[in-house]
Protein backbone atom coordinates (compact mmCIF):
# COMPACT_ATOMS: atom_id res chain seq x y z
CA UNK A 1 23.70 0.80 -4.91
CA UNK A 2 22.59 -1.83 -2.02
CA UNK A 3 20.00 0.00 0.17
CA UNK A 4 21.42 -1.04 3.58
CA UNK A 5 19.26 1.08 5.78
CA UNK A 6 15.35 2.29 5.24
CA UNK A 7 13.37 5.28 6.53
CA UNK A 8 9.44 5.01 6.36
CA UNK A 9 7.22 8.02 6.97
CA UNK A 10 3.80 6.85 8.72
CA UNK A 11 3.12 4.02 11.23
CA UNK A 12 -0.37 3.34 10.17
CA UNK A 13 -0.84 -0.23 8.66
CA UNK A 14 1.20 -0.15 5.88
CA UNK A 15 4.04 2.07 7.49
CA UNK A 16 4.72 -0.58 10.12
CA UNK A 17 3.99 -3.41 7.81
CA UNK A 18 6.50 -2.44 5.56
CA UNK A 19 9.06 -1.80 8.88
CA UNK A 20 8.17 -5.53 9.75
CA UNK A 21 8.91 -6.72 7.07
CA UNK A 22 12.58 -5.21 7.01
CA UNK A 23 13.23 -6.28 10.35
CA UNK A 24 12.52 -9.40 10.07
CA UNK A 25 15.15 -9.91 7.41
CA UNK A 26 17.62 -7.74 9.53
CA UNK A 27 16.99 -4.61 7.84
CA UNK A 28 17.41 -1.89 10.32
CA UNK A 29 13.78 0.62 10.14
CA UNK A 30 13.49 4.20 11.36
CA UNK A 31 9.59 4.51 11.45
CA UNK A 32 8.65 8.03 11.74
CA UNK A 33 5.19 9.37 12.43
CA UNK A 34 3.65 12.92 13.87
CA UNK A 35 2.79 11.95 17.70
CA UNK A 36 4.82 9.53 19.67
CA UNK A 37 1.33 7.78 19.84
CA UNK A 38 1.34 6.84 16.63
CA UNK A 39 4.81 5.82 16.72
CA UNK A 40 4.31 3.27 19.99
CA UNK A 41 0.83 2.19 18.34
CA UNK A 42 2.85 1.32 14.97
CA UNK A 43 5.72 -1.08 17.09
CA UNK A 44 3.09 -2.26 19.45
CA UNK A 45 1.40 -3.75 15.63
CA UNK A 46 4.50 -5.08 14.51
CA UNK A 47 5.34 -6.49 18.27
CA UNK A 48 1.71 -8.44 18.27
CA UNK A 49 2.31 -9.27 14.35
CA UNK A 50 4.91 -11.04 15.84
CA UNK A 51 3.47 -12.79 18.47
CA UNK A 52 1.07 -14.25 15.76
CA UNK A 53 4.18 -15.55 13.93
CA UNK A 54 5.24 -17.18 17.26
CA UNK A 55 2.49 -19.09 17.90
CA UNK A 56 2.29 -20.76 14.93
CA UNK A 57 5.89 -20.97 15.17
CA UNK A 58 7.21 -20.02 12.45
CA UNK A 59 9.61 -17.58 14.47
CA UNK A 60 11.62 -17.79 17.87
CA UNK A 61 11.88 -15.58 20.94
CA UNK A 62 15.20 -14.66 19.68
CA UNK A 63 13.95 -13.85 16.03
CA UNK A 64 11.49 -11.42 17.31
CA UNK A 65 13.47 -9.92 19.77
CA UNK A 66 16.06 -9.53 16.96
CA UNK A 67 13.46 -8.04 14.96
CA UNK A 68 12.38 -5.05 17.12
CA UNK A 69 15.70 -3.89 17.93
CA UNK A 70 15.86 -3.03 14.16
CA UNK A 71 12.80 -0.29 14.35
CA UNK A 72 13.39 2.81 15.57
CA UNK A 73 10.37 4.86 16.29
CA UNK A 74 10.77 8.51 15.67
CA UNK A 75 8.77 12.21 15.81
CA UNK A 76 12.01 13.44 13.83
CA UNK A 77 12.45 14.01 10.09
CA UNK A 78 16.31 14.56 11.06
CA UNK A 79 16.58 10.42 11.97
CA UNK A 80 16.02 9.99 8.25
CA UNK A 81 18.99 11.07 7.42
CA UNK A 82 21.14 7.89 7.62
CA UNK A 83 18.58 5.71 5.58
CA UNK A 84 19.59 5.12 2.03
CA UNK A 85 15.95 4.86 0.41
CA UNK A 86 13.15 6.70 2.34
CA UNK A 87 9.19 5.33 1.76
CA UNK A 88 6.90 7.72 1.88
CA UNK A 89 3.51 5.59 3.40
CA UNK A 90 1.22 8.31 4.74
CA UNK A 91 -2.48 8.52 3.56
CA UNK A 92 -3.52 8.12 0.35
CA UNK A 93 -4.13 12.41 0.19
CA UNK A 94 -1.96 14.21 -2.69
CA UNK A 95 -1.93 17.79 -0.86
CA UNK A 96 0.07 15.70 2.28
CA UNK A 97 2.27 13.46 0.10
CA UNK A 98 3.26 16.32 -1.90
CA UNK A 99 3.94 18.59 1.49
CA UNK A 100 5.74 15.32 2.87
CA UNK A 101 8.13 14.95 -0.17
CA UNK A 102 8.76 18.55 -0.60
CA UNK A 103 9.80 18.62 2.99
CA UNK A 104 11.90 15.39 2.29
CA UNK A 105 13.75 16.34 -0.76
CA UNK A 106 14.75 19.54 1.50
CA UNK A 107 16.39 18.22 4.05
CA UNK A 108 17.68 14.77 2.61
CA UNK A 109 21.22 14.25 0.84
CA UNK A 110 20.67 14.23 -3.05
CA UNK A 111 21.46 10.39 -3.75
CA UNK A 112 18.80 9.21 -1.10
CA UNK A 113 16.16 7.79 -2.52
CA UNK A 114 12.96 8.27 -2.29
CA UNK A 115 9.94 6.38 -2.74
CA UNK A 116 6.04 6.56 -2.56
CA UNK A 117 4.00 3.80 -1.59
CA UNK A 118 0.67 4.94 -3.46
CA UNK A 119 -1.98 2.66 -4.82
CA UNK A 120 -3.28 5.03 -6.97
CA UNK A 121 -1.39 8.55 -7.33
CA UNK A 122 0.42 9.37 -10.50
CA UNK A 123 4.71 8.72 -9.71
CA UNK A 124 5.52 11.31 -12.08
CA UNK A 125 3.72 13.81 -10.93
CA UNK A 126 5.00 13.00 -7.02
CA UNK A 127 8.32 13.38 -8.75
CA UNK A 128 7.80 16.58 -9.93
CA UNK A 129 7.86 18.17 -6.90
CA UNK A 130 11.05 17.07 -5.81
CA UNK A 131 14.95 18.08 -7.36
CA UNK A 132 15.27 14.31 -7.84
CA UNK A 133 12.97 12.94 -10.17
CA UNK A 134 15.67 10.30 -11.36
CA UNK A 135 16.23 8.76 -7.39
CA UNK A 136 12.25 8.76 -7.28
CA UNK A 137 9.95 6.40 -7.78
CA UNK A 138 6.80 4.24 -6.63
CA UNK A 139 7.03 0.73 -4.22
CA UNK A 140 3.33 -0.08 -3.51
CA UNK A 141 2.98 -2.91 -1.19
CA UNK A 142 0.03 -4.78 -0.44
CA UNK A 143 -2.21 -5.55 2.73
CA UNK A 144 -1.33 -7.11 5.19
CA UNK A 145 2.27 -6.07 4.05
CA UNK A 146 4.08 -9.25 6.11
CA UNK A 147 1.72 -11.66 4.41
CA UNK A 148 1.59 -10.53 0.76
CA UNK A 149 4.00 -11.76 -1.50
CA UNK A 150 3.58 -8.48 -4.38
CA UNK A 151 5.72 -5.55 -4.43
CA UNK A 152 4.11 -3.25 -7.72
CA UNK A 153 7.59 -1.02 -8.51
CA UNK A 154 6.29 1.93 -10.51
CA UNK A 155 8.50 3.92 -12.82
CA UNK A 156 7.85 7.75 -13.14
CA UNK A 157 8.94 9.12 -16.31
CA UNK A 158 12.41 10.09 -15.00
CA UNK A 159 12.87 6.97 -13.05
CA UNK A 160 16.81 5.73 -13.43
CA UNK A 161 18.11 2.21 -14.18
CA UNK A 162 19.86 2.64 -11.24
CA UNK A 163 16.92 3.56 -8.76
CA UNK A 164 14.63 1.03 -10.18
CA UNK A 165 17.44 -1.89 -9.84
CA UNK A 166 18.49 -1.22 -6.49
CA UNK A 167 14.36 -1.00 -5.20
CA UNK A 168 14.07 -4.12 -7.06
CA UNK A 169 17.01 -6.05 -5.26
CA UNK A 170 15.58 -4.65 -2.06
CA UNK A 171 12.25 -6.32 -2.49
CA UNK A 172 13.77 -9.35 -2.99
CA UNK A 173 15.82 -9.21 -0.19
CA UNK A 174 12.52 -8.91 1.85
CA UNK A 175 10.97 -11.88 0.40
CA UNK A 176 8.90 -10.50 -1.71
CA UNK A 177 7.84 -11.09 -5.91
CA UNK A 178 8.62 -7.36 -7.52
CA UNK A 179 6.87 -6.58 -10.58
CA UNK A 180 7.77 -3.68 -12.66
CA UNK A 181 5.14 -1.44 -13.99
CA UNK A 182 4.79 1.75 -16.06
CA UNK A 183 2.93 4.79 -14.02
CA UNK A 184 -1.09 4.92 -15.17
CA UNK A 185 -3.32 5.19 -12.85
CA UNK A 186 -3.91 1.90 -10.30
CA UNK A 187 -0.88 0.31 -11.72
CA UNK A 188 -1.43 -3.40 -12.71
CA UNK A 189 -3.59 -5.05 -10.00
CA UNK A 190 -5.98 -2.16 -9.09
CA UNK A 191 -6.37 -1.86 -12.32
CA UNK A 192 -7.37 -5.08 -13.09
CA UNK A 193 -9.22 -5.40 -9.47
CA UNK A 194 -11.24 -2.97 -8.80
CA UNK A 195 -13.09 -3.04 -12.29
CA UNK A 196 -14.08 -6.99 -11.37
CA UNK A 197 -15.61 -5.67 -8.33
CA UNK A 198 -17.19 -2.95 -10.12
CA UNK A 199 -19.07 -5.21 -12.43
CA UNK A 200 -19.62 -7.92 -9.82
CA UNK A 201 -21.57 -4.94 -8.22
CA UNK A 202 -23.42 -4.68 -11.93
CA UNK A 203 -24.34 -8.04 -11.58
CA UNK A 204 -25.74 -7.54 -7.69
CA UNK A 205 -28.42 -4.47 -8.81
CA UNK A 206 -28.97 -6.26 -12.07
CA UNK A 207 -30.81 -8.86 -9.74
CA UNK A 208 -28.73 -11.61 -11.85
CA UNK A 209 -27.90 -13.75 -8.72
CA UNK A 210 -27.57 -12.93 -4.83
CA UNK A 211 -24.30 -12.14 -3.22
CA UNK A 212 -23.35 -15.25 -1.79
CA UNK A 213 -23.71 -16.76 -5.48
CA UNK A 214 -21.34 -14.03 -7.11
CA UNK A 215 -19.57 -14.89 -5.01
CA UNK A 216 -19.30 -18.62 -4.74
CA UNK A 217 -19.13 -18.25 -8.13
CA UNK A 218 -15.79 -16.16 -8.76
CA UNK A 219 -14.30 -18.76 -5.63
CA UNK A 220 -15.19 -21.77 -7.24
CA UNK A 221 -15.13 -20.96 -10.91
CA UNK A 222 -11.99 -18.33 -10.49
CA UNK A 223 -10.00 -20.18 -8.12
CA UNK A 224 -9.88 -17.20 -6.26
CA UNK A 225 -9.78 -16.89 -2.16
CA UNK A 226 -12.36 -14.57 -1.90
CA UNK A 227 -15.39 -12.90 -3.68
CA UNK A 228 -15.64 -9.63 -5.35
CA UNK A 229 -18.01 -8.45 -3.22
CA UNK A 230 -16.36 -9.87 0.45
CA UNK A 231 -13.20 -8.11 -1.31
CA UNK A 232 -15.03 -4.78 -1.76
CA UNK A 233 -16.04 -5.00 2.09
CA UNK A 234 -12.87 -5.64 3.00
CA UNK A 235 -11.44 -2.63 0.60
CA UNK A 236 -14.07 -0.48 1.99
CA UNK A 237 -16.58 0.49 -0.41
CA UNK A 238 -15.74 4.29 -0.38
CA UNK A 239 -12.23 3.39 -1.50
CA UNK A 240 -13.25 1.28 -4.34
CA UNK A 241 -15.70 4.23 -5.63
CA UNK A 242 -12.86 6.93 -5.17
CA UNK A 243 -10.53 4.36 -7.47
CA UNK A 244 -13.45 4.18 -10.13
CA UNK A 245 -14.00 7.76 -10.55
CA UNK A 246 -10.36 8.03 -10.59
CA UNK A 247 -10.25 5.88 -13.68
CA UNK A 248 -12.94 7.66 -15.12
CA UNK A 249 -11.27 11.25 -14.85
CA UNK A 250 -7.75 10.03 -16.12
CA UNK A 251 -9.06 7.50 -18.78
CA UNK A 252 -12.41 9.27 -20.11
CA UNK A 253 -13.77 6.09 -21.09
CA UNK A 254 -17.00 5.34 -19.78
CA UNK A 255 -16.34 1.14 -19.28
CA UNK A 256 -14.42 2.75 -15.75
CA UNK A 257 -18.19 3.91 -14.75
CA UNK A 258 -19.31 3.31 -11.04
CA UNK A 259 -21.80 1.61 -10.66
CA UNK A 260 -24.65 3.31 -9.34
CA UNK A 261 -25.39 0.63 -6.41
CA UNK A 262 -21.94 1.25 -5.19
CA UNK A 263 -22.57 5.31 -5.03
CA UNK A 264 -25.65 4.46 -3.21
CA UNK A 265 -24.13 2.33 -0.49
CA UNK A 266 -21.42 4.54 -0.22
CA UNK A 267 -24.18 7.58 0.12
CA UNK A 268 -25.85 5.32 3.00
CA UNK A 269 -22.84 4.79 5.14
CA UNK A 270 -22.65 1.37 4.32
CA UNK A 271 -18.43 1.10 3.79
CA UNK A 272 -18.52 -2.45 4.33
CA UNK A 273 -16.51 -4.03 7.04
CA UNK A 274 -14.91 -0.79 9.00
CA UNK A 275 -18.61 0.17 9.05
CA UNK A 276 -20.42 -2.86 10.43
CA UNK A 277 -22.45 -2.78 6.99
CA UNK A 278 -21.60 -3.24 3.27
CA UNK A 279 -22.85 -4.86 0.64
CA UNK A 280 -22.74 -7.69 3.67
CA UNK A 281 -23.70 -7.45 7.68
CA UNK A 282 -20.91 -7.82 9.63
């Protein structure tokens, strides 16, 4: 199966970063959100995501032009009908991806499939509450979705060959490096990720070194592009606690532990960049 058309529930950031990145490959979009505010605020992203790409040059007048005709903004389930995968990217909430999906599954034909982009929820258990556990299964992009190369593809337990190749092929088609990963909780990368910036946060209330030196110190002797703890502000600190005590319920194994500075900044307020204040002052 060649997925030729895609629907996308939500407009937020990763709902019309995922519709970008369609378009701009010619990939025609219906983006479909609650309010027609939503909707207009989710093209008016992509539209100024665009203008970035312009002025660096890297696309035309033409390309982006070409590129919004392909998104259709929608209040109506019913214009999901003609896509041949669906992507489920509301917010990270079970209780409204399940009601979403349920309501999906109900009105769309049986070999559409459908697809959650979760960074954390179990596949298999989305699955479950739809009649097509086989044409079902997880696509979790990463932010900012035009920008990021990664594509996690998540089996559930029911996944199909068939489901998982024709996701796969579509993530290529969209420029993007698919990996293929069996459903535990926060994948591959979270998994890995938010552990680091767990302990980094060990190392901050163990009074081991400031900050800026965990942090120079994972840049310069990690090669990586930005600290653990400039990461974790950028996360938000609240979401970074709710994946560790996530780990800790599904795993039972006290190395997933928050650590207790992170509880306390999250008690404080301090969520890191959306709040002005995280482990840094912004």
């Amino acid at each position: 199966m060649i997925i030729q058309k895609v629907g996308i529930i939500g407009a937020g950031t990763m709902g019309n970063g995922i519709a970008q990145a369609c378009a701009v490959v010619g990939i025609p979009v219906v983006m479909v959100d609650i309010s027609e505010a939503a909707v207009a605020k989710g093209i008016a992203t992509v539209s100024g995501s665009l203008d970035r790409l312009l002025k660096k040059e890297k696309i035309t007048e033409a390309d982006k032009a070409k590129a919004l005709l392909k998104i259709q903004g929608s209040t109506q389930y019913e214009d999901l009908m003609s896509a041949d995968l669906v992507i489920e990217a509301a917010t990270e909430n079970q209780d409204l991806k399940v009601k979403i999906l349920k309501q999906l599954d109900a009105m769309l034909a049986p070999e559409i499939i459908i697809a959650s982009n979760t960074s954390s929820i179990s596949i298999t258990q989305l699955a479950a509450v739809t009649s097509r556990a086989d044409r079902f299964i997880g696509m979790h992009f990463f932010n900012p979705v035009p920008m990021m190369a990664l594509v996690e593809i998540i089996r559930g337990l029911q996944t199909s060959d068939e489901t998982h190749d024709a996701v796969h092929a579509l993530a290529t088609a969209l420029g993007k490096t698919p990996i293929t990963v069996k459903n535990a909780p926060g994948f591959v990368v979270n998994r890995i990720l938010v552990p680091m910036i767990n302990e980094a946060l060990f190392v901050l209330s163990e009074g081991l070194a400031t900050p800026d030196d965990i942090d120079a110190g994972m840049k310069l002797g990690c090669n990586q592009p930005i600290g653990p703890l400039a990461l974790a502000d950028m996360i938000g600190l609240d979401v970074c606690l709710a994946v560790m005590e996530v780990y800790l319920k599904e795993f039972g194994d006290s190395k997933y532990r928050p650590c207790p500075l992170l509880k306390e900044l999250v008690a404080a307020g301090r969520l890191g960049r959306k709040t002005g204040h995280g482990v840094y002052q912004y």
